[in-house]
PDB file of N, CA and C in Angstrom:
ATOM      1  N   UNK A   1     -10.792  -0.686  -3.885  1.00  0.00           N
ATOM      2  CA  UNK A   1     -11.115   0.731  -3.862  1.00  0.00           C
ATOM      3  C   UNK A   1     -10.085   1.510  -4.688  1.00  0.00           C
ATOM      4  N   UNK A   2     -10.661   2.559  -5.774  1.00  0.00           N
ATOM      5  CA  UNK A   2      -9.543   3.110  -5.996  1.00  0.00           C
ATOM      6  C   UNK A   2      -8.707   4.272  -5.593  1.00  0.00           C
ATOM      7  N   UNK A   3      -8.121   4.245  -5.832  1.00  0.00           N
ATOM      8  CA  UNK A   3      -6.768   5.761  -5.356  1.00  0.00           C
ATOM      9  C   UNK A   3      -7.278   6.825  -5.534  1.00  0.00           C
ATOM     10  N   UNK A   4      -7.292   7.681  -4.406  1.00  0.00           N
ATOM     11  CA  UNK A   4      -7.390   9.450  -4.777  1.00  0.00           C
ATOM     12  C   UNK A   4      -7.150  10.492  -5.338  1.00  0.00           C
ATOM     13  N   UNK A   5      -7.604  11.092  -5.895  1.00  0.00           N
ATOM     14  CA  UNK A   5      -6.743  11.996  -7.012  1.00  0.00           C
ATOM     15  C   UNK A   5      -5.134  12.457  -6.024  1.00  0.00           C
ATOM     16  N   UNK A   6      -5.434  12.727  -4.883  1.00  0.00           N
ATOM     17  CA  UNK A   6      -4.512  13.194  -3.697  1.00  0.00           C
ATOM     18  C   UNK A   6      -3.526  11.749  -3.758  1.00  0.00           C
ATOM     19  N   UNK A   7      -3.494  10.594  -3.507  1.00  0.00           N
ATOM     20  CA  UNK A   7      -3.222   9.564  -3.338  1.00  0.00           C
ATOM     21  C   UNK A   7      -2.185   9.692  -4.903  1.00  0.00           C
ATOM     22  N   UNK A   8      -3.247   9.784  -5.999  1.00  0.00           N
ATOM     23  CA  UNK A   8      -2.370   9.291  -7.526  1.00  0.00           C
ATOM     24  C   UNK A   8      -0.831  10.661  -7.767  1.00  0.00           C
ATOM     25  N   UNK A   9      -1.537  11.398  -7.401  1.00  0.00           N
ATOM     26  CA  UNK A   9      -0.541  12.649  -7.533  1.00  0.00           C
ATOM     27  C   UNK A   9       0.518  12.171  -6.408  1.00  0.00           C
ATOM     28  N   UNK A  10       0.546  12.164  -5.111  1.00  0.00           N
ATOM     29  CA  UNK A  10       1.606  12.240  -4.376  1.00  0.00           C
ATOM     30  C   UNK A  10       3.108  11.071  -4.851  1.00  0.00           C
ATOM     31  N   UNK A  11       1.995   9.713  -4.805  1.00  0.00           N
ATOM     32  CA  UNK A  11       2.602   8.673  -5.864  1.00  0.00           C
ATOM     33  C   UNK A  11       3.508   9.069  -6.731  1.00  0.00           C
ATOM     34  N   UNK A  12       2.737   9.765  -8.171  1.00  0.00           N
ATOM     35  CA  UNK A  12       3.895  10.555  -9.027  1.00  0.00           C
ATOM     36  C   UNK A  12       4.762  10.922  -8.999  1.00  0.00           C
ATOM     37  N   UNK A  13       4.759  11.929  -7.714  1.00  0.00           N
ATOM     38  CA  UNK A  13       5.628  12.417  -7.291  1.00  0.00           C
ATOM     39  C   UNK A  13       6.803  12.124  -6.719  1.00  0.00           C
ATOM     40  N   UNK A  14       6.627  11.548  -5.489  1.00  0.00           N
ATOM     41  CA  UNK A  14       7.300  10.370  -5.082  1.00  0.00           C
ATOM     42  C   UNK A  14       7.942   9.743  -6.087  1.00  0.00           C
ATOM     43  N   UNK A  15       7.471   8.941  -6.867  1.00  0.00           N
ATOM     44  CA  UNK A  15       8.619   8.424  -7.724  1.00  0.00           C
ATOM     45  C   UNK A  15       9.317   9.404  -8.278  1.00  0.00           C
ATOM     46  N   UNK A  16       8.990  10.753  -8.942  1.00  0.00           N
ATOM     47  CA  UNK A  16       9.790  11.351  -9.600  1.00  0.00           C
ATOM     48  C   UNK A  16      11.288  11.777  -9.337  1.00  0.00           C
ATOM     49  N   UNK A  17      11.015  11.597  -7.810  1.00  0.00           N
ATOM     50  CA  UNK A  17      12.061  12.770  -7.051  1.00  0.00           C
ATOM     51  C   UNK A  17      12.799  11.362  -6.433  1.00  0.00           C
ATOM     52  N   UNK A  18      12.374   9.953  -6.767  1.00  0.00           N
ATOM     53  CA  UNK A  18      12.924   8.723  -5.952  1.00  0.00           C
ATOM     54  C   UNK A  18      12.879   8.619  -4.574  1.00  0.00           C
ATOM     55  N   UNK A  19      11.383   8.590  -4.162  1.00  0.00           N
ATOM     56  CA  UNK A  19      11.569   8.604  -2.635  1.00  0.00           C
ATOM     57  C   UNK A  19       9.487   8.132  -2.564  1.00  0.00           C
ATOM     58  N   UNK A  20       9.675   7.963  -1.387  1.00  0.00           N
ATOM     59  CA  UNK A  20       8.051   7.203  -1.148  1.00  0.00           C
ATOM     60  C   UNK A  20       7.173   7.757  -0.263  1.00  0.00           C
ATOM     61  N   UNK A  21       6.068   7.755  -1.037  1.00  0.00           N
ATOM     62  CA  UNK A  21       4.779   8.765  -0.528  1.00  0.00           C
ATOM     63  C   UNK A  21       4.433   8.069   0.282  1.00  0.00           C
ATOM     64  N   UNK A  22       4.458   8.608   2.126  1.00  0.00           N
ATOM     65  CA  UNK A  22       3.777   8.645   3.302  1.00  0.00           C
ATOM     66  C   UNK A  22       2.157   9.500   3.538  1.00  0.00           C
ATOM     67  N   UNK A  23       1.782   7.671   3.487  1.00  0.00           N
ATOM     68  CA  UNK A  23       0.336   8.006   3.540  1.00  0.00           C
ATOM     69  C   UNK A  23      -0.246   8.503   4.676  1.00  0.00           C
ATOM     70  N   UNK A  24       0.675   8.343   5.391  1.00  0.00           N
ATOM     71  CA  UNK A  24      -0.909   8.499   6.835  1.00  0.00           C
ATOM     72  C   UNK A  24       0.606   9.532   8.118  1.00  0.00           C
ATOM     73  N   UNK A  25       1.235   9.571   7.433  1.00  0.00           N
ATOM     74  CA  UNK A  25       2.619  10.469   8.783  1.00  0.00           C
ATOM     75  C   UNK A  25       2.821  11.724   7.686  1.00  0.00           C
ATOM     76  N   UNK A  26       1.916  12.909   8.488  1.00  0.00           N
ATOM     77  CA  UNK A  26       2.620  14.283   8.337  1.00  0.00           C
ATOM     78  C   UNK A  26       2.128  14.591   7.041  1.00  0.00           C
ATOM     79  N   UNK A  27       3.873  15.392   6.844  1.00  0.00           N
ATOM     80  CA  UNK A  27       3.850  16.162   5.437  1.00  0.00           C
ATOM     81  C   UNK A  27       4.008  14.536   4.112  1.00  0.00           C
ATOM     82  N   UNK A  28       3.509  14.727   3.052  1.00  0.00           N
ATOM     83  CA  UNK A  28       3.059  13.451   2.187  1.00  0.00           C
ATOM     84  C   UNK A  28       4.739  13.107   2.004  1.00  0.00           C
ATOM     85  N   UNK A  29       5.578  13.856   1.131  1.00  0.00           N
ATOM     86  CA  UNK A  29       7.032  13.751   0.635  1.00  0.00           C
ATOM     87  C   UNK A  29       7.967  14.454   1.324  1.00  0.00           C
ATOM     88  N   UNK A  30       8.743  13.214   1.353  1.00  0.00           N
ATOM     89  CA  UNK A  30      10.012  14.058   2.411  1.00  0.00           C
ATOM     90  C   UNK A  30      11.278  13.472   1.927  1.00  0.00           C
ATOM     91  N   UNK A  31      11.820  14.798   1.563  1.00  0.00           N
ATOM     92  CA  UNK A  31      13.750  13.611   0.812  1.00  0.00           C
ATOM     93  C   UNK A  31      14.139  14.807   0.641  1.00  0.00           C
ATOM     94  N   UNK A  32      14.888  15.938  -0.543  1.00  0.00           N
ATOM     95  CA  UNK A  32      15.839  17.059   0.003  1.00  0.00           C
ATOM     96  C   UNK A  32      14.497  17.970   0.023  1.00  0.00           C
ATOM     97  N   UNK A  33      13.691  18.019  -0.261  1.00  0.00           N
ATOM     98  CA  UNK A  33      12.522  19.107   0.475  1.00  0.00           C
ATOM     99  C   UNK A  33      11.399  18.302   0.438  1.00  0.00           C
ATOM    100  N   UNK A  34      10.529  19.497   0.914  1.00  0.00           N
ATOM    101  CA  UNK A  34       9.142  18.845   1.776  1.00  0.00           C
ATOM    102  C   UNK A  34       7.426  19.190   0.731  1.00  0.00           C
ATOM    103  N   UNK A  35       6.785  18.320   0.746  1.00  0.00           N
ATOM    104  CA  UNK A  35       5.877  17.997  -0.352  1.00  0.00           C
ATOM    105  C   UNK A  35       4.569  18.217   0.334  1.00  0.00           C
ATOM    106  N   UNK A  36       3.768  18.891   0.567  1.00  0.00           N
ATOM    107  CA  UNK A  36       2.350  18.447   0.761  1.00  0.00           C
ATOM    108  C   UNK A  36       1.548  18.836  -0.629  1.00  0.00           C
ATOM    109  N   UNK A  37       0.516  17.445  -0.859  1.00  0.00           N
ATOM    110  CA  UNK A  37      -0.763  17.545  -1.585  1.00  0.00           C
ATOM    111  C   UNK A  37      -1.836  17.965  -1.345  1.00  0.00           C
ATOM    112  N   UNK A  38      -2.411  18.409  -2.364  1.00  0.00           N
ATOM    113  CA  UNK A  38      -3.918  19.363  -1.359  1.00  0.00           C
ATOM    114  C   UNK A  38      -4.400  19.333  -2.684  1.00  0.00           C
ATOM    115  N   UNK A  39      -5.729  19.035  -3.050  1.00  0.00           N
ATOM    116  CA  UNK A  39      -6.737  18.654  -4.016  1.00  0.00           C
ATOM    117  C   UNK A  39      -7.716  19.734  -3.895  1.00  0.00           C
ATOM    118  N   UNK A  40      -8.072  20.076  -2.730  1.00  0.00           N
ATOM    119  CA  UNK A  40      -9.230  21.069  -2.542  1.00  0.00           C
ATOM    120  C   UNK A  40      -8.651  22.304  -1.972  1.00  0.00           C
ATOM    121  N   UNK A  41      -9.678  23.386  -2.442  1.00  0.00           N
ATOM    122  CA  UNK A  41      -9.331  24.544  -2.062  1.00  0.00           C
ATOM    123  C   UNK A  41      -9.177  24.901  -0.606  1.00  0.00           C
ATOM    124  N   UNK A  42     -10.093  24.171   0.023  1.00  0.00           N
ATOM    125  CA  UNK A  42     -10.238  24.657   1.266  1.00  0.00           C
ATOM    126  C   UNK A  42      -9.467  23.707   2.560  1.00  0.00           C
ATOM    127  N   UNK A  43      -8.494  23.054   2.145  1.00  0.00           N
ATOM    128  CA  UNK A  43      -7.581  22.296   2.579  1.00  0.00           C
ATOM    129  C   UNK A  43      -5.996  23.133   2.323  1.00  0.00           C
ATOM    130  N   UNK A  44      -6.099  24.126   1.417  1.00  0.00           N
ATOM    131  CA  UNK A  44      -4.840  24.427   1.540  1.00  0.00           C
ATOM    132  C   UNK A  44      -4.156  24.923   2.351  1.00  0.00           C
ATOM    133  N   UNK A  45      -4.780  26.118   3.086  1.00  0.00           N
ATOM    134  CA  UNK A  45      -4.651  26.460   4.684  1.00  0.00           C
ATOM    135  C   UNK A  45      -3.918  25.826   5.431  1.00  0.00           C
ATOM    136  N   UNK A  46      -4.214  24.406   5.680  1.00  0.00           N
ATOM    137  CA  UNK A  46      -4.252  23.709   6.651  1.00  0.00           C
ATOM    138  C   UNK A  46      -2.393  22.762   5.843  1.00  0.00           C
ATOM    139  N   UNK A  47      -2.423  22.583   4.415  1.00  0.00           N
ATOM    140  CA  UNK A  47      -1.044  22.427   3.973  1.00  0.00           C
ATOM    141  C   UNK A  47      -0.048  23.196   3.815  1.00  0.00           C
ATOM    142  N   UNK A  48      -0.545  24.493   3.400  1.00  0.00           N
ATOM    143  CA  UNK A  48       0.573  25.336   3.893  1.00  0.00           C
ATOM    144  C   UNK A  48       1.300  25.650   5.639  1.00  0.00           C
ATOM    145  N   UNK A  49       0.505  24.963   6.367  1.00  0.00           N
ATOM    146  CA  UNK A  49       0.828  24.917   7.553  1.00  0.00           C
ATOM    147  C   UNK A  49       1.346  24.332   7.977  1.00  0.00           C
ATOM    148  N   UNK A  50       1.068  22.966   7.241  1.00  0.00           N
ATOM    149  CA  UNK A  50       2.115  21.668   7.620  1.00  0.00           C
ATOM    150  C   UNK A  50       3.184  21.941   7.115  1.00  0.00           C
ATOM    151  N   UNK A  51       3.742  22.414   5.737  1.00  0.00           N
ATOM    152  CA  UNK A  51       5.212  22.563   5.400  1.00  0.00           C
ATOM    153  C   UNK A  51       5.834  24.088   5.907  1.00  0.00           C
ATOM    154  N   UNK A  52       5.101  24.825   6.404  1.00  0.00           N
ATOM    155  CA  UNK A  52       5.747  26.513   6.631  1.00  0.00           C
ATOM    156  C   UNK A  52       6.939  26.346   7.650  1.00  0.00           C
ATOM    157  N   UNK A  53       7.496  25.416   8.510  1.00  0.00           N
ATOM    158  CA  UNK A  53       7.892  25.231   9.173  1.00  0.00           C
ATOM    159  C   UNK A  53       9.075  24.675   9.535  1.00  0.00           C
ATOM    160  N   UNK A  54       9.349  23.712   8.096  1.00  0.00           N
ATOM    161  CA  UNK A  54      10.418  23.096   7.736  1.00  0.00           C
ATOM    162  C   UNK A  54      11.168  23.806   7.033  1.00  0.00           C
ATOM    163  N   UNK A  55      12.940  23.015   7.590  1.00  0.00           N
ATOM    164  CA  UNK A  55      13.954  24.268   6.914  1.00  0.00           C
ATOM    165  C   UNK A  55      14.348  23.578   5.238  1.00  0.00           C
ATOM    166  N   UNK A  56      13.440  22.368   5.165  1.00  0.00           N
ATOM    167  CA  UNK A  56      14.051  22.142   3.699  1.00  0.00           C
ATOM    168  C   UNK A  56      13.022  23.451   2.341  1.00  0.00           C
ATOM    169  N   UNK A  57      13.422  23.121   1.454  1.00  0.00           N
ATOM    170  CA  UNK A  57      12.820  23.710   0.264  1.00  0.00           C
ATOM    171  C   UNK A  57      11.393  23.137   0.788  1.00  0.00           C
ATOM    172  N   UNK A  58       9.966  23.863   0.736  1.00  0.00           N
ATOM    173  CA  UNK A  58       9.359  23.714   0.986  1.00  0.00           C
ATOM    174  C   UNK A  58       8.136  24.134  -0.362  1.00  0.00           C
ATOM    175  N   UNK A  59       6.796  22.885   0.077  1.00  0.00           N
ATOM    176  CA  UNK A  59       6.192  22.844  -1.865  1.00  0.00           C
ATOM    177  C   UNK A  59       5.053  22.639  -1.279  1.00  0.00           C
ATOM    178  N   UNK A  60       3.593  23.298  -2.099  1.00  0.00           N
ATOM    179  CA  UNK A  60       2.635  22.805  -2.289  1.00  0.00           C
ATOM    180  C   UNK A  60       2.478  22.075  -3.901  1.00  0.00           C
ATOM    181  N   UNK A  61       1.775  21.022  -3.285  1.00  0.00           N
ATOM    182  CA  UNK A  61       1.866  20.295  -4.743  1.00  0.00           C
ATOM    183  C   UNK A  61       0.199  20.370  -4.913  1.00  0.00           C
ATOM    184  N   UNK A  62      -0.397  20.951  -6.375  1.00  0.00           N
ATOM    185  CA  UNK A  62      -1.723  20.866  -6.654  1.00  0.00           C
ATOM    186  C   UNK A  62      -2.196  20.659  -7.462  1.00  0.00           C
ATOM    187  N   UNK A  63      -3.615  19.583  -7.534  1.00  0.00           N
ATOM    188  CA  UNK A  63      -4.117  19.682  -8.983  1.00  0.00           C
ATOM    189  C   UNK A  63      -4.360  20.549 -10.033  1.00  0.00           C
ATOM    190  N   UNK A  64      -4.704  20.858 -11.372  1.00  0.00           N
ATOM    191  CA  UNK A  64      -4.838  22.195 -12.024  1.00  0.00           C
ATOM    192  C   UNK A  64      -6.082  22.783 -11.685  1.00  0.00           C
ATOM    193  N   UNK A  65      -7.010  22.567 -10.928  1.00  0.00           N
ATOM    194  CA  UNK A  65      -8.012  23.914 -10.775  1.00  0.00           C
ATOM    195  C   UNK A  65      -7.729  24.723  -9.873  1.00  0.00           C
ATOM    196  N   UNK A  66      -6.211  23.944  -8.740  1.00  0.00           N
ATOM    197  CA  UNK A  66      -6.006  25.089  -7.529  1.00  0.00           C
ATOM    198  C   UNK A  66      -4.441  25.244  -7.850  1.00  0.00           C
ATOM    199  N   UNK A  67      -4.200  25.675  -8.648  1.00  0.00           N
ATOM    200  CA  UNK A  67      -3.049  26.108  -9.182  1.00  0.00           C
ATOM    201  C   UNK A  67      -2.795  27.636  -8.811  1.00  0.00           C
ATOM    202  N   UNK A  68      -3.736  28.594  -9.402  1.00  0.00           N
ATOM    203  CA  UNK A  68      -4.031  29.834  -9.043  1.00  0.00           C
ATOM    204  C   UNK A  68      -4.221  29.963  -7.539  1.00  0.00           C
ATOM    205  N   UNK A  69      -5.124  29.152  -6.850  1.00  0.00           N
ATOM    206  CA  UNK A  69      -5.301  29.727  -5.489  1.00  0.00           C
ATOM    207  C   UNK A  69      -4.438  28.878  -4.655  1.00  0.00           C
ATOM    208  N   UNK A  70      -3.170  27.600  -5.408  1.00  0.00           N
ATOM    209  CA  UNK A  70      -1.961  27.966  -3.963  1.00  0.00           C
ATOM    210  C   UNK A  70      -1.450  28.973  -4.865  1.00  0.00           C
ATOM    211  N   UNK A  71      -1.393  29.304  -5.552  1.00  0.00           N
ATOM    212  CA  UNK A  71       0.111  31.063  -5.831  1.00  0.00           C
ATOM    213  C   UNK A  71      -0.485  31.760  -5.147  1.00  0.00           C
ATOM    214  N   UNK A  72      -2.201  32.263  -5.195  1.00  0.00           N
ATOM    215  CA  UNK A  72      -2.216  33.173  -4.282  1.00  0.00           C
ATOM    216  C   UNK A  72      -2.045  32.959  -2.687  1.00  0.00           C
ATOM    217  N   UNK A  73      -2.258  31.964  -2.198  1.00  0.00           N
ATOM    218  CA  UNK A  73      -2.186  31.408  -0.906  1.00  0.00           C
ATOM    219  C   UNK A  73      -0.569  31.460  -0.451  1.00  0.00           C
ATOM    220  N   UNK A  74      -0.047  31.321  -1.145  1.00  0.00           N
ATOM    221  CA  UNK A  74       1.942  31.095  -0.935  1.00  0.00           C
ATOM    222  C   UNK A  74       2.525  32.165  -1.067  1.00  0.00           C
ATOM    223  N   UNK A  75       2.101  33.523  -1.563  1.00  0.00           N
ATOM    224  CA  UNK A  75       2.565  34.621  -1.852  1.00  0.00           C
ATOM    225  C   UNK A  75       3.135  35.241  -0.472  1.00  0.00           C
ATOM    226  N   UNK A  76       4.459  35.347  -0.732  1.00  0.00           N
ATOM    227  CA  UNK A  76       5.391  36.248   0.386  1.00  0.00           C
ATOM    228  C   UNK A  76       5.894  35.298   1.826  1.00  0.00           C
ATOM    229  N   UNK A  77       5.507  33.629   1.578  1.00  0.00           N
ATOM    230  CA  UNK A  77       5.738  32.362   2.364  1.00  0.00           C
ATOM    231  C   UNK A  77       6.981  32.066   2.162  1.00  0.00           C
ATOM    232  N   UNK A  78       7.760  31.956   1.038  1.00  0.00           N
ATOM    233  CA  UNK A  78       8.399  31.251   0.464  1.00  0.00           C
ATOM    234  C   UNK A  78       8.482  30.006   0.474  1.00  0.00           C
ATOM    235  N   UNK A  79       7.252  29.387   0.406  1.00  0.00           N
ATOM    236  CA  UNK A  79       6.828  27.900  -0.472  1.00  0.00           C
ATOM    237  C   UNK A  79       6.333  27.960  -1.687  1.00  0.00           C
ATOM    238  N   UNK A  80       6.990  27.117  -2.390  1.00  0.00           N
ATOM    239  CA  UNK A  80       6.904  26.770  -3.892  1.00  0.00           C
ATOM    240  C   UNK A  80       5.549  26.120  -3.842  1.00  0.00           C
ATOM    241  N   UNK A  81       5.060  26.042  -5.100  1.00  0.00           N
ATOM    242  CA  UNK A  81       3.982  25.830  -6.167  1.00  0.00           C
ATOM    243  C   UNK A  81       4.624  24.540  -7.035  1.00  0.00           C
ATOM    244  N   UNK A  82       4.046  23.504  -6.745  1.00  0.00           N
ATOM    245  CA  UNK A  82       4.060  22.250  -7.962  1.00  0.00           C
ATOM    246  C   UNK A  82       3.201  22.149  -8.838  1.00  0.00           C
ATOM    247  N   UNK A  83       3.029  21.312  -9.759  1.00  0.00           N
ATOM    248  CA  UNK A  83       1.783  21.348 -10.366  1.00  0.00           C
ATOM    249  C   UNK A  83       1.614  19.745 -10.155  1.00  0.00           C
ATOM    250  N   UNK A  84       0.500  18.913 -10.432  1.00  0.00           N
ATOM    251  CA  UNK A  84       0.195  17.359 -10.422  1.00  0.00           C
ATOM    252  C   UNK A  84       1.177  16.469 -10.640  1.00  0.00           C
ATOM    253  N   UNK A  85       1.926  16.917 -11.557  1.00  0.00           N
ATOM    254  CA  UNK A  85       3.240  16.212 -12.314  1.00  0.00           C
ATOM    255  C   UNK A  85       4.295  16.135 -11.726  1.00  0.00           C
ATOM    256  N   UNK A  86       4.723  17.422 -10.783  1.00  0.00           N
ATOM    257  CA  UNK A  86       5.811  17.397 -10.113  1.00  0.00           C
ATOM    258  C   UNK A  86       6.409  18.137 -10.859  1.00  0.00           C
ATOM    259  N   UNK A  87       5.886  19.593 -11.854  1.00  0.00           N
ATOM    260  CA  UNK A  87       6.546  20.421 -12.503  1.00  0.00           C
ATOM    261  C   UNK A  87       6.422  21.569 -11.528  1.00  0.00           C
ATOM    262  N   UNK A  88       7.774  22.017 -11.336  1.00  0.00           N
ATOM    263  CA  UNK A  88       7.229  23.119 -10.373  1.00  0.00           C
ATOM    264  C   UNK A  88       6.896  24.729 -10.953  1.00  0.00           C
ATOM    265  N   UNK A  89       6.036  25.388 -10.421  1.00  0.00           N
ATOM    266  CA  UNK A  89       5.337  26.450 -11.231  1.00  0.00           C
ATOM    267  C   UNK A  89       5.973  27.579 -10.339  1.00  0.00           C
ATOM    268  N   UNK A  90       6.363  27.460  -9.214  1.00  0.00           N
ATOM    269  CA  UNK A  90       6.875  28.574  -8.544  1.00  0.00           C
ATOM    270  C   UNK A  90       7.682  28.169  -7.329  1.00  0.00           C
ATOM    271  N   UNK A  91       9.214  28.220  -7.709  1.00  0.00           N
ATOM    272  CA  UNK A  91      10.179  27.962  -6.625  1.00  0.00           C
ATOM    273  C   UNK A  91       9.843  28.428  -5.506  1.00  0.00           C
ATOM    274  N   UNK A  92      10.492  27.227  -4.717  1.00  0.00           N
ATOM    275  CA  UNK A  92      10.410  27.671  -3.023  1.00  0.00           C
ATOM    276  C   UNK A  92      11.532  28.561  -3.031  1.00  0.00           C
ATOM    277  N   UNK A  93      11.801  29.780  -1.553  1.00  0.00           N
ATOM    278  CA  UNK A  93      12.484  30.415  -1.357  1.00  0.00           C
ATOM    279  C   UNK A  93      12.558  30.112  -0.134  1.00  0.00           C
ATOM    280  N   UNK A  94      13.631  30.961   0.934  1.00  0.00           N
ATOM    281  CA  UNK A  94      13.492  30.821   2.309  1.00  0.00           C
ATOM    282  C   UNK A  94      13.097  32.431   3.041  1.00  0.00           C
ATOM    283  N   UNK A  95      11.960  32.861   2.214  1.00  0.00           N
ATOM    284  CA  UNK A  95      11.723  34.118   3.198  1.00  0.00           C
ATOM    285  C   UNK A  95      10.726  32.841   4.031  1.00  0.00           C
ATOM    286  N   UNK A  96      10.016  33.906   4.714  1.00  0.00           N
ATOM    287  CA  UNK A  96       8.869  33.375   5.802  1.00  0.00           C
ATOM    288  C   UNK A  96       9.486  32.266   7.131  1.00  0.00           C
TER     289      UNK A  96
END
């Protein structure tokens, strides 16, 4: 079977930052901040929820068609914006 677009991205990631994507526990990436993937729009909700909570640097990581709707979704959270690659498009902060 092959890998998920959600699955190939977290992967990426994971390696980028040297640390290993948890498939099935929680938030996906966890090492000096916290990673969730979200592919669909209507899943982001539910990822910004999983990381709002943690005191590390906190990230949505997304493919490029929901790029625009996590910035608008993260606005005034202070969780960062990744893009697929693990480029980040909008630093985490620690309001929220």
């Amino acid at each position: 079977m092959s890998k998920s677009i959600h699955d190939k991205i977290a992967e990426q990631i994971a390696k980028k930052i040297g640390t290993e994507y948890k498939a099935h526990e929680g938030i996906d990436i966890v090492k000096d901040r916290v990673i969730e993937v979200e592919t669909k729009k209507a899943s982001l909700p539910q990822g910004l929820q999983q990381v709002i909570r943690s005191q590390k640097p906190r990230y949505l990581a997304v493919n490029k068609p929901n790029i625009q709707n996590a910035l608008e979704i993260t606005k005034g959270t202070g969780v960062g914006v990744m893009g697929p690659t693990g480029r980040i498009i909008k630093r985490a902060s620690r309001k929220g």
